[in-house]
PDB file of N, CA and C in Angstrom:
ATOM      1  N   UNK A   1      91.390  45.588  68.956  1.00  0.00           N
ATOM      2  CA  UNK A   1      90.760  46.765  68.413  1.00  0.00           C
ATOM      3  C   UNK A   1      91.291  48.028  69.073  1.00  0.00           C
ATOM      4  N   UNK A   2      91.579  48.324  70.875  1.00  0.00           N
ATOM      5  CA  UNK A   2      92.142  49.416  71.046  1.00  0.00           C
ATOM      6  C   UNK A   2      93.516  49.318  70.191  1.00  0.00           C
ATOM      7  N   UNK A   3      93.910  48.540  70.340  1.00  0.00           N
ATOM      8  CA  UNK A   3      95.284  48.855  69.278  1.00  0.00           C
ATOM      9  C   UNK A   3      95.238  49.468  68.037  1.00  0.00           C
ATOM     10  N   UNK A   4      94.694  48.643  67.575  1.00  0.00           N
ATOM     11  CA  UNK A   4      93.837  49.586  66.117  1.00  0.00           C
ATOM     12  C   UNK A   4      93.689  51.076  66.253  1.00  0.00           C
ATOM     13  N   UNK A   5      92.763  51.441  67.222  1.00  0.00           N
ATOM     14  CA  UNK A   5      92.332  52.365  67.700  1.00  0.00           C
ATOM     15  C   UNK A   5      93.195  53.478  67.958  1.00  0.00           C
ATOM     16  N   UNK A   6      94.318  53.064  68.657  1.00  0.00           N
ATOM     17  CA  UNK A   6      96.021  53.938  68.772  1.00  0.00           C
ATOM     18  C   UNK A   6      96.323  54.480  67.922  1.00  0.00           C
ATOM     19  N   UNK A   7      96.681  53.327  66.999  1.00  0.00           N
ATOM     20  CA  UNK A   7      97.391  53.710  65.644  1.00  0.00           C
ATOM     21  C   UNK A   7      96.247  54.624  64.724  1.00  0.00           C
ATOM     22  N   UNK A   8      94.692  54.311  64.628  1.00  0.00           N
ATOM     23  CA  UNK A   8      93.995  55.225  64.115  1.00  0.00           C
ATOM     24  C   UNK A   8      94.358  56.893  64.667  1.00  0.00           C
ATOM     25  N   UNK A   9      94.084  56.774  65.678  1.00  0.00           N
ATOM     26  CA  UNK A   9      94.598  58.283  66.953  1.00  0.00           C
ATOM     27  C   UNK A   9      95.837  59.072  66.143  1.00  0.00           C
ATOM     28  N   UNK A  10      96.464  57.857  66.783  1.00  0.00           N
ATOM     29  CA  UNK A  10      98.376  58.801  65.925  1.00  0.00           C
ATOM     30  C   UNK A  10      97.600  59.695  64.138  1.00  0.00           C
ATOM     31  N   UNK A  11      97.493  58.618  63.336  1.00  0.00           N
ATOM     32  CA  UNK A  11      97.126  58.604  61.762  1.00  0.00           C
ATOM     33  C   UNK A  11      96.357  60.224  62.162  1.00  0.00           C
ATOM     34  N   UNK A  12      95.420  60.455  62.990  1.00  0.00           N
ATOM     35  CA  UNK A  12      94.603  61.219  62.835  1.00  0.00           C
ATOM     36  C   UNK A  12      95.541  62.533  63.381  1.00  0.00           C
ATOM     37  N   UNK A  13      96.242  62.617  64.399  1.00  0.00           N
ATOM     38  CA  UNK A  13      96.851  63.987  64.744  1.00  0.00           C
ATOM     39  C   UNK A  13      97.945  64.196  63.867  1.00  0.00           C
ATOM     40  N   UNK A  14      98.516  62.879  63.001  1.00  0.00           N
ATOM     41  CA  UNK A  14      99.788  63.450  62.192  1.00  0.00           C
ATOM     42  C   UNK A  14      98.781  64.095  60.595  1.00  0.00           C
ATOM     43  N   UNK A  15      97.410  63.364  60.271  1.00  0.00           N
ATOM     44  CA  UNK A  15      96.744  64.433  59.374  1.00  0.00           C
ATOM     45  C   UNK A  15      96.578  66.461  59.788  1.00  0.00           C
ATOM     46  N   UNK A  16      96.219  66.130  60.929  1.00  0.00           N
ATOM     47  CA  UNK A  16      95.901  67.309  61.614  1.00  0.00           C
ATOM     48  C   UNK A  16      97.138  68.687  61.497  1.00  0.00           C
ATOM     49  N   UNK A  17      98.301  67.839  61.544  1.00  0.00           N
ATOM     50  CA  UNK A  17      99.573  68.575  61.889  1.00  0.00           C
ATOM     51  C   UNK A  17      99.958  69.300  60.306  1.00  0.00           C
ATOM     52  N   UNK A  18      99.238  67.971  59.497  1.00  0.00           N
ATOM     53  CA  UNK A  18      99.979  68.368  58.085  1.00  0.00           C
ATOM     54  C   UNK A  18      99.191  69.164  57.294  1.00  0.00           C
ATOM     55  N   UNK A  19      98.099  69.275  57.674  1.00  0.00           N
ATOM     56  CA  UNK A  19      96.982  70.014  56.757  1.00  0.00           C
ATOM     57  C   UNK A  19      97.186  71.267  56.126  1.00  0.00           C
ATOM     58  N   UNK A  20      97.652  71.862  57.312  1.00  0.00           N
ATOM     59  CA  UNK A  20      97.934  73.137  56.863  1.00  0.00           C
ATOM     60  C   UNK A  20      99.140  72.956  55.674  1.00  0.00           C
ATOM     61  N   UNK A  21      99.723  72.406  56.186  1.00  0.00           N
ATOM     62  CA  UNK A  21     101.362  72.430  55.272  1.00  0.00           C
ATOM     63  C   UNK A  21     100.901  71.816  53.601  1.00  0.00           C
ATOM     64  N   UNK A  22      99.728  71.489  53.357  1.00  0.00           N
ATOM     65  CA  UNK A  22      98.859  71.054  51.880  1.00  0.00           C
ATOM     66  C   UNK A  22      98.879  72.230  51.395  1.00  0.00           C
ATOM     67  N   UNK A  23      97.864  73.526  51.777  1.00  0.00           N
ATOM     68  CA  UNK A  23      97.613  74.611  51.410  1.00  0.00           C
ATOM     69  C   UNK A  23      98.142  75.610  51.426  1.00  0.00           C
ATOM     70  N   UNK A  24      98.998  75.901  52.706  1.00  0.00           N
ATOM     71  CA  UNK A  24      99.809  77.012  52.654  1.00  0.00           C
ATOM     72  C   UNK A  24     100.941  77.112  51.984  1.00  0.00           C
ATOM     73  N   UNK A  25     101.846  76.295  51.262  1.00  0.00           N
ATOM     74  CA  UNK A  25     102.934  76.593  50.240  1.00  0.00           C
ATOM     75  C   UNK A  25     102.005  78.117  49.264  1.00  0.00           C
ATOM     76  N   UNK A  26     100.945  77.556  48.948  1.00  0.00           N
ATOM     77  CA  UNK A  26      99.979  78.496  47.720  1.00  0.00           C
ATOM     78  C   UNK A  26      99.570  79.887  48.434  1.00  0.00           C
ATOM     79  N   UNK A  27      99.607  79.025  49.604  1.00  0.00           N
ATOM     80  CA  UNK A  27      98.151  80.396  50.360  1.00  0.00           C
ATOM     81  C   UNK A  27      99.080  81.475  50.648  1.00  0.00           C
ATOM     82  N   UNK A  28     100.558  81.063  51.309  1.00  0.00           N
ATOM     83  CA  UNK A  28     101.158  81.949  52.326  1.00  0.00           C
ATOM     84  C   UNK A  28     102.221  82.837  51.056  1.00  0.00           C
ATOM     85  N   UNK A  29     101.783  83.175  49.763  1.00  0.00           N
ATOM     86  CA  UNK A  29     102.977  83.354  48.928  1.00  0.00           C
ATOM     87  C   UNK A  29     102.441  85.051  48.843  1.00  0.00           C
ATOM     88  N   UNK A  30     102.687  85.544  48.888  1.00  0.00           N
ATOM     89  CA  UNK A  30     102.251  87.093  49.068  1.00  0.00           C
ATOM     90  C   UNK A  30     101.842  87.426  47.428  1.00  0.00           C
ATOM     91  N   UNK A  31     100.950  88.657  47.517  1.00  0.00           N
ATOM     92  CA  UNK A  31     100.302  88.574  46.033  1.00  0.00           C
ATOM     93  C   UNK A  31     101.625  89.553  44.958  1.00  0.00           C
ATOM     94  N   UNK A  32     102.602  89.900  45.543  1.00  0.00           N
ATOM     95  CA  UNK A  32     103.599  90.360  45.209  1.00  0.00           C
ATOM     96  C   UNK A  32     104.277  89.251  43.827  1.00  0.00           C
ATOM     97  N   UNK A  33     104.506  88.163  44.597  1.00  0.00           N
ATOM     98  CA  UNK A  33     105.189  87.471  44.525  1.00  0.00           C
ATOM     99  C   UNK A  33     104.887  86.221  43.325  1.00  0.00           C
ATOM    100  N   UNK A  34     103.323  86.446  43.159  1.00  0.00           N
ATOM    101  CA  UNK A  34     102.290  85.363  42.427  1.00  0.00           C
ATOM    102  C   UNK A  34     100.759  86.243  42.644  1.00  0.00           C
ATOM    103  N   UNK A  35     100.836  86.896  41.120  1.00  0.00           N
ATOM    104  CA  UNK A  35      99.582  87.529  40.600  1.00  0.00           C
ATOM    105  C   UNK A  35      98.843  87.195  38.938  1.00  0.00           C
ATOM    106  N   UNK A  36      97.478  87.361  39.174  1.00  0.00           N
ATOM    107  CA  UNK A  36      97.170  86.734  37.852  1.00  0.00           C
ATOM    108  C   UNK A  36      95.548  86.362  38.389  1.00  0.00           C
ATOM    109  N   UNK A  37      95.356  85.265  36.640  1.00  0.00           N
ATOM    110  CA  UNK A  37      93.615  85.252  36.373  1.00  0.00           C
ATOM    111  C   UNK A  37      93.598  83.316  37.607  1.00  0.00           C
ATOM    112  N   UNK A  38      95.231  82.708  37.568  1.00  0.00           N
ATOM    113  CA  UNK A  38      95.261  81.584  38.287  1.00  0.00           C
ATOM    114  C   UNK A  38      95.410  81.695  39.461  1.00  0.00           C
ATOM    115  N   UNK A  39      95.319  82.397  40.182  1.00  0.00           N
ATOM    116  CA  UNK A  39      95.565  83.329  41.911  1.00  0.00           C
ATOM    117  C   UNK A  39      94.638  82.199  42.626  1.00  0.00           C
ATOM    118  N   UNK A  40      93.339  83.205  42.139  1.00  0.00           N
ATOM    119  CA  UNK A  40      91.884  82.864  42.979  1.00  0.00           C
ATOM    120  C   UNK A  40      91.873  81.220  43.050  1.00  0.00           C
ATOM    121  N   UNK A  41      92.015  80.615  42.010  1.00  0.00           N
ATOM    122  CA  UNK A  41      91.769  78.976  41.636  1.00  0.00           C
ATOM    123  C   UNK A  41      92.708  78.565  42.659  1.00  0.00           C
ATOM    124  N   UNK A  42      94.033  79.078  42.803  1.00  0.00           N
ATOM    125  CA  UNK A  42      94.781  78.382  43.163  1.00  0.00           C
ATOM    126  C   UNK A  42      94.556  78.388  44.681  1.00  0.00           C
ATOM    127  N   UNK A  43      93.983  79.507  45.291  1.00  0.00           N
ATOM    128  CA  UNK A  43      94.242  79.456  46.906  1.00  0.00           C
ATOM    129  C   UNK A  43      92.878  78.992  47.236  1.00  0.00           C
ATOM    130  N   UNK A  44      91.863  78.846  46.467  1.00  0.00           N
ATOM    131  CA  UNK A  44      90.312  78.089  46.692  1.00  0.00           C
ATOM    132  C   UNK A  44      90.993  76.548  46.773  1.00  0.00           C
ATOM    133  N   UNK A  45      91.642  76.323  45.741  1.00  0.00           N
ATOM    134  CA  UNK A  45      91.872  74.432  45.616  1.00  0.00           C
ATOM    135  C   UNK A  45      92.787  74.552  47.183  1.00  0.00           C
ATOM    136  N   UNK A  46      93.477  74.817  46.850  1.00  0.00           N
ATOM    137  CA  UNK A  46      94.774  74.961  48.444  1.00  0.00           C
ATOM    138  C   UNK A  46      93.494  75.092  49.818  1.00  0.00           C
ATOM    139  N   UNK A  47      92.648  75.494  49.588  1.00  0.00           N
ATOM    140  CA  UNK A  47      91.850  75.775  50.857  1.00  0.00           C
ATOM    141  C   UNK A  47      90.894  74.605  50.944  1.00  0.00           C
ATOM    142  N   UNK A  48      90.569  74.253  49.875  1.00  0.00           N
ATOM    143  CA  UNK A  48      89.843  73.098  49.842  1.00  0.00           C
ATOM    144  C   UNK A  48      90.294  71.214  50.285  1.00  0.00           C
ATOM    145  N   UNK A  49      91.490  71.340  49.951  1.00  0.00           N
ATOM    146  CA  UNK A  49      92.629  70.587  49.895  1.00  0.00           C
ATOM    147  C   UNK A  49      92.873  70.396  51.096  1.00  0.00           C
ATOM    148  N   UNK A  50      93.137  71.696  52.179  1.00  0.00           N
ATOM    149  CA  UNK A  50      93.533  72.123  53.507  1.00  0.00           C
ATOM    150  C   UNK A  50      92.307  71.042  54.444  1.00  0.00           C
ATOM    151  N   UNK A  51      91.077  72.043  53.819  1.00  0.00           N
ATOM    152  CA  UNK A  51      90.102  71.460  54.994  1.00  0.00           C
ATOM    153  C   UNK A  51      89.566  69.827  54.270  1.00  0.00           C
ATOM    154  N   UNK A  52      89.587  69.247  53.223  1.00  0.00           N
ATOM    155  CA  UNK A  52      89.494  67.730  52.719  1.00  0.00           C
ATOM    156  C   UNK A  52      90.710  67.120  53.650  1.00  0.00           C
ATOM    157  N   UNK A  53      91.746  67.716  53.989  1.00  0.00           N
ATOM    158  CA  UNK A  53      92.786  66.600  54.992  1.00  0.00           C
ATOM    159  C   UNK A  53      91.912  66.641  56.246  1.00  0.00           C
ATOM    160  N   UNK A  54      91.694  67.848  56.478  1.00  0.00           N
ATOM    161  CA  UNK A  54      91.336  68.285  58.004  1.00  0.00           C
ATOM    162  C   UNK A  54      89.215  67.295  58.141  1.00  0.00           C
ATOM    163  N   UNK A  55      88.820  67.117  57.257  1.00  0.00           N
ATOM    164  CA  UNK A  55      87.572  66.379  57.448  1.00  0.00           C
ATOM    165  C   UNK A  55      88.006  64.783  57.673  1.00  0.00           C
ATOM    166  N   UNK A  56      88.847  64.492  56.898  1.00  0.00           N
ATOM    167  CA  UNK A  56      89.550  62.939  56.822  1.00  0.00           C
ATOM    168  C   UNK A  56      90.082  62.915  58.416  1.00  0.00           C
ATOM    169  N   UNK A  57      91.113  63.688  58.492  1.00  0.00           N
ATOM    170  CA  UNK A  57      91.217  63.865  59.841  1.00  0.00           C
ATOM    171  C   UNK A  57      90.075  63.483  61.345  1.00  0.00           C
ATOM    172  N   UNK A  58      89.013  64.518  61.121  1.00  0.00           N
ATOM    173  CA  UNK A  58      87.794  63.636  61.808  1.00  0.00           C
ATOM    174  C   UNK A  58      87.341  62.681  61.413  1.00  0.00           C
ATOM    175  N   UNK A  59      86.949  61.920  60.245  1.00  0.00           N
ATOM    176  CA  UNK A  59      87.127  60.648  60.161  1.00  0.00           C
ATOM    177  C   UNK A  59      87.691  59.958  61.030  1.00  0.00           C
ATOM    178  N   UNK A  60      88.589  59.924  60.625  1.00  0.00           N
ATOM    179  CA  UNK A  60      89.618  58.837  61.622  1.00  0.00           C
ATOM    180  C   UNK A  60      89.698  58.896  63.069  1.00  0.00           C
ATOM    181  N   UNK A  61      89.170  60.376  63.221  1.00  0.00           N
ATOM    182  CA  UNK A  61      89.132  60.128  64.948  1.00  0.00           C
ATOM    183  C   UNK A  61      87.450  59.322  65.301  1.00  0.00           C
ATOM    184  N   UNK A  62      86.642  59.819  64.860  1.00  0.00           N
ATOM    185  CA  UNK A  62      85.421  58.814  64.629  1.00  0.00           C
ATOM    186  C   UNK A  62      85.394  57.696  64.228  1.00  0.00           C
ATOM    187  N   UNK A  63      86.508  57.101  63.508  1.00  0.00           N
ATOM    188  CA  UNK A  63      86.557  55.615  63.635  1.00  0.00           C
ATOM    189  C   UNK A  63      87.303  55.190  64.625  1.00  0.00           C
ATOM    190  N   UNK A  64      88.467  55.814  65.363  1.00  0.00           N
ATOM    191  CA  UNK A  64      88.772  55.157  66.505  1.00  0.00           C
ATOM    192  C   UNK A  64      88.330  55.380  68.018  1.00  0.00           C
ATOM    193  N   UNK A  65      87.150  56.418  67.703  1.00  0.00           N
ATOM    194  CA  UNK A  65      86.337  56.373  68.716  1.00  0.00           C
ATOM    195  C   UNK A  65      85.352  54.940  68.949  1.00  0.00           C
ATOM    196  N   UNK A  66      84.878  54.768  67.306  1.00  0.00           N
ATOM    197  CA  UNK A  66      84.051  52.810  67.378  1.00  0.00           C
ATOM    198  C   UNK A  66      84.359  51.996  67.754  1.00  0.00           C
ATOM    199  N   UNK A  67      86.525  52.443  67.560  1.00  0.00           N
ATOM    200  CA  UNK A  67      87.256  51.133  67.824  1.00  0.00           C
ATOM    201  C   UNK A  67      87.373  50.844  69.472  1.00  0.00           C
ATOM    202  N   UNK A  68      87.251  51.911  69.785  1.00  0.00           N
ATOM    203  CA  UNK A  68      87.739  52.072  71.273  1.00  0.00           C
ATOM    204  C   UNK A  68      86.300  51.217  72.124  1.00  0.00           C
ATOM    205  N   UNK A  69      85.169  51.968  71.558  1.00  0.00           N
ATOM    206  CA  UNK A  69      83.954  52.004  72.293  1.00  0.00           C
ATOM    207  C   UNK A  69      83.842  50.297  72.147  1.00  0.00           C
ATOM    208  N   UNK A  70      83.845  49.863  70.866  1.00  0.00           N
ATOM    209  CA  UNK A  70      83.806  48.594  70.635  1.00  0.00           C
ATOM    210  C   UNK A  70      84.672  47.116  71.438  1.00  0.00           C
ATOM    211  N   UNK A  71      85.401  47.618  71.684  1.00  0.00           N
ATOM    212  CA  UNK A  71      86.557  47.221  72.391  1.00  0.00           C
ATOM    213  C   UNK A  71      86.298  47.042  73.766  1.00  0.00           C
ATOM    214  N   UNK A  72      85.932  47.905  73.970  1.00  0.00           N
ATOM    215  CA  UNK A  72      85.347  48.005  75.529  1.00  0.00           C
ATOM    216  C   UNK A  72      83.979  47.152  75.618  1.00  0.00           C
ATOM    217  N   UNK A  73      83.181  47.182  74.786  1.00  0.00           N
ATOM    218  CA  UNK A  73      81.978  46.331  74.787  1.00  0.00           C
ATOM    219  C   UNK A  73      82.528  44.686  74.678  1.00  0.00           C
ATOM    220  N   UNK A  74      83.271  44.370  73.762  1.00  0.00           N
ATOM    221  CA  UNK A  74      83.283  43.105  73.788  1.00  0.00           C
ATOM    222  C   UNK A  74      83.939  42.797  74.732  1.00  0.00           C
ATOM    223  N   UNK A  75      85.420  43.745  76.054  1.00  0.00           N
ATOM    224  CA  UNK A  75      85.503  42.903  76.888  1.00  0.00           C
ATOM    225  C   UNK A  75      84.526  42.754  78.081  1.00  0.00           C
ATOM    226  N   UNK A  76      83.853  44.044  77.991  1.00  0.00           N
ATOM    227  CA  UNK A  76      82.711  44.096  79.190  1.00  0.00           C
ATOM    228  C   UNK A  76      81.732  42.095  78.837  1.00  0.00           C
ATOM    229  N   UNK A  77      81.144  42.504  77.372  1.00  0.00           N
ATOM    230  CA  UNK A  77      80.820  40.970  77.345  1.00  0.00           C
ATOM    231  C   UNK A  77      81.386  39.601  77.383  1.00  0.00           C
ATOM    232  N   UNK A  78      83.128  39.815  77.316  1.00  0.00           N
ATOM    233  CA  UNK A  78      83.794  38.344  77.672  1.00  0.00           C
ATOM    234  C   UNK A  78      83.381  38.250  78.922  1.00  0.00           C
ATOM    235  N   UNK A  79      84.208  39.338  80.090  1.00  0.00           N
ATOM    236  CA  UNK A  79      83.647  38.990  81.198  1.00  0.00           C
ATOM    237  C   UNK A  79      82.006  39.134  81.934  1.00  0.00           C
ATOM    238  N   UNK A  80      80.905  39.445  81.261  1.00  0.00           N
ATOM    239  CA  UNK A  80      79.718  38.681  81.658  1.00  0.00           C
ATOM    240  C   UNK A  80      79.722  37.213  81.500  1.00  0.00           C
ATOM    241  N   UNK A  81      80.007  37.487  80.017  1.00  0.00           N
ATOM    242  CA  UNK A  81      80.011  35.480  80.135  1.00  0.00           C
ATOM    243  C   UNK A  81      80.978  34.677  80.948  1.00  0.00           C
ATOM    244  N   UNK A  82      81.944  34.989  81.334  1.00  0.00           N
ATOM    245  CA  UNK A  82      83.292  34.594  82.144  1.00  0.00           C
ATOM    246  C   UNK A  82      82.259  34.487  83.282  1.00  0.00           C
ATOM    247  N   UNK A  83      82.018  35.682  84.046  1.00  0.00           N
ATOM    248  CA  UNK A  83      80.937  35.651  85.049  1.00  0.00           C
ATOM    249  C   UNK A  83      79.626  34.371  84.988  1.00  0.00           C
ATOM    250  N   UNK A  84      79.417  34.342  84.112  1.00  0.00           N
ATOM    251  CA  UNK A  84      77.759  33.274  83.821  1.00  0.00           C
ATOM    252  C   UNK A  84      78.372  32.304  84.096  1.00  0.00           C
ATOM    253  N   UNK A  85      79.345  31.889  83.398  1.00  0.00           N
ATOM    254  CA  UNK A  85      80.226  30.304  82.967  1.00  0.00           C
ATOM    255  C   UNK A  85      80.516  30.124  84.413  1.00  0.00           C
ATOM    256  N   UNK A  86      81.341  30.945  85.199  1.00  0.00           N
ATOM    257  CA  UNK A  86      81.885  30.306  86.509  1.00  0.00           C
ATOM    258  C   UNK A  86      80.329  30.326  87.477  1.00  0.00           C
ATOM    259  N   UNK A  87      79.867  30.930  87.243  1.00  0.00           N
ATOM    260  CA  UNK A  87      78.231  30.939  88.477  1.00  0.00           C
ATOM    261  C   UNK A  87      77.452  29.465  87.796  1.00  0.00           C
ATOM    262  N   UNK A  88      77.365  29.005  86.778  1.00  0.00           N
ATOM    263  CA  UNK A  88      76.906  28.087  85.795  1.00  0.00           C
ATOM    264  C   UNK A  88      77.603  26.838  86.348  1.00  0.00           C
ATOM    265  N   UNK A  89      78.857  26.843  86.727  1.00  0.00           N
ATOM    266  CA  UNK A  89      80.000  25.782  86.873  1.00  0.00           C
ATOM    267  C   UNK A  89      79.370  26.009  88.639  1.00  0.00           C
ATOM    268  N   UNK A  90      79.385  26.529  89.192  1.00  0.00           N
ATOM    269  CA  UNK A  90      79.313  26.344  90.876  1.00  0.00           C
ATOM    270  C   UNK A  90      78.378  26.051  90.896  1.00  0.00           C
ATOM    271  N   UNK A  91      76.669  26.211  90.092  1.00  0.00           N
ATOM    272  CA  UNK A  91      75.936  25.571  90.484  1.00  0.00           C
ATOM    273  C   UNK A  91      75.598  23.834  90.391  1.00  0.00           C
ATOM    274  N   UNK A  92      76.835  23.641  89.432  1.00  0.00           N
ATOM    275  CA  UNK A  92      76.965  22.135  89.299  1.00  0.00           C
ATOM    276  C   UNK A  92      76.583  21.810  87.654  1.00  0.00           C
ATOM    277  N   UNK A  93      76.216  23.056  86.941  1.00  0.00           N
ATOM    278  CA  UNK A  93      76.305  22.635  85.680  1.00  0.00           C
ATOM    279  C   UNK A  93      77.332  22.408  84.594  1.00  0.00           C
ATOM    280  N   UNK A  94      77.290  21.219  83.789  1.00  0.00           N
ATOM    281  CA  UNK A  94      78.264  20.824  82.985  1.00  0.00           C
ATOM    282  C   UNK A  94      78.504  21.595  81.714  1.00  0.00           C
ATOM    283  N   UNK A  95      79.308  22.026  81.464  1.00  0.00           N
ATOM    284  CA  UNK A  95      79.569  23.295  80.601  1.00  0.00           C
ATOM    285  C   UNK A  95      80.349  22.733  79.686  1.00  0.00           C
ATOM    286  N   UNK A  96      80.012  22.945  78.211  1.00  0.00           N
ATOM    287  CA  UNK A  96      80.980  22.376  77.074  1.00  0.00           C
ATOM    288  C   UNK A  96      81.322  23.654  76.825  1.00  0.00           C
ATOM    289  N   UNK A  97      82.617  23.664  76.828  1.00  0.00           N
ATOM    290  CA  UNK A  97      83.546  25.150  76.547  1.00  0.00           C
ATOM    291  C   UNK A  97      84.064  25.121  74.730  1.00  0.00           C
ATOM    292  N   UNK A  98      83.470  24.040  74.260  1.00  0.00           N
ATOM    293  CA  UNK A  98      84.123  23.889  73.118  1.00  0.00           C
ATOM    294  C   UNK A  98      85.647  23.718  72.745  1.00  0.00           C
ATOM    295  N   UNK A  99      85.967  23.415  71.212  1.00  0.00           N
ATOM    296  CA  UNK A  99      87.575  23.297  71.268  1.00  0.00           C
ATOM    297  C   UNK A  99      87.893  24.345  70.860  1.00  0.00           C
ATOM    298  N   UNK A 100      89.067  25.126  71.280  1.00  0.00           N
ATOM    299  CA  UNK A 100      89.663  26.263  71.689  1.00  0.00           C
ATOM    300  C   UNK A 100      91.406  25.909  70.842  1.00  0.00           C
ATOM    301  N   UNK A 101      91.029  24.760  69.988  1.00  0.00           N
ATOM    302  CA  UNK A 101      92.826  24.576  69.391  1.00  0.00           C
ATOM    303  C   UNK A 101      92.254  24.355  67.642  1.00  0.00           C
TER     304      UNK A 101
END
């Protein structure tokens, strides 16, 4: 799962990087250059567009924050039980570990 978690990370700063580059082709065109009744529509969608990458963006860092946190929980709980099993085994109890193939 931290692995997961990595690759979520990366996914999330290369959204971050590109967001802008969604909207600004439209946004950054001077009104010189592109005027009219399709102006307004066009730099609202471009802005909307901008910040819909940039929310996805947190997404993904909030899911590899679960992945991470999660990750960490289940090894904290291998080794409790790792811990139980060997204190379990020294006190002389017989432990079926199950099959593992």
């Amino acid at each position: 799962m931290a692995q997961i978690a990595f690759g979520v990370v990366r996914l999330q700063a290369h959204l971050e990087v590109e967001a802008p580059k969604a909207g600004n082709p439209v946004l950054n065109l001077m009104l010189s250059d592109w005027q009219g009744n399709a102006r307004g529509a066009a730099d609202t969608r471009a802005e909307s567009l901008t910040r819909w990458i940039r929310n996805t963006a947190d997404k993904f860092g909030d899911l590899a924050e679960v992945l991470q946190n999660g990750a960490t929980n289940i090894r904290n709980a291998i080794t409790a039980l790792e811990s139980r099993a060997t204190l379990a085994d020294s006190r002389g109890y017989i432990l079926d570990r199950g099959s593992r193939g």
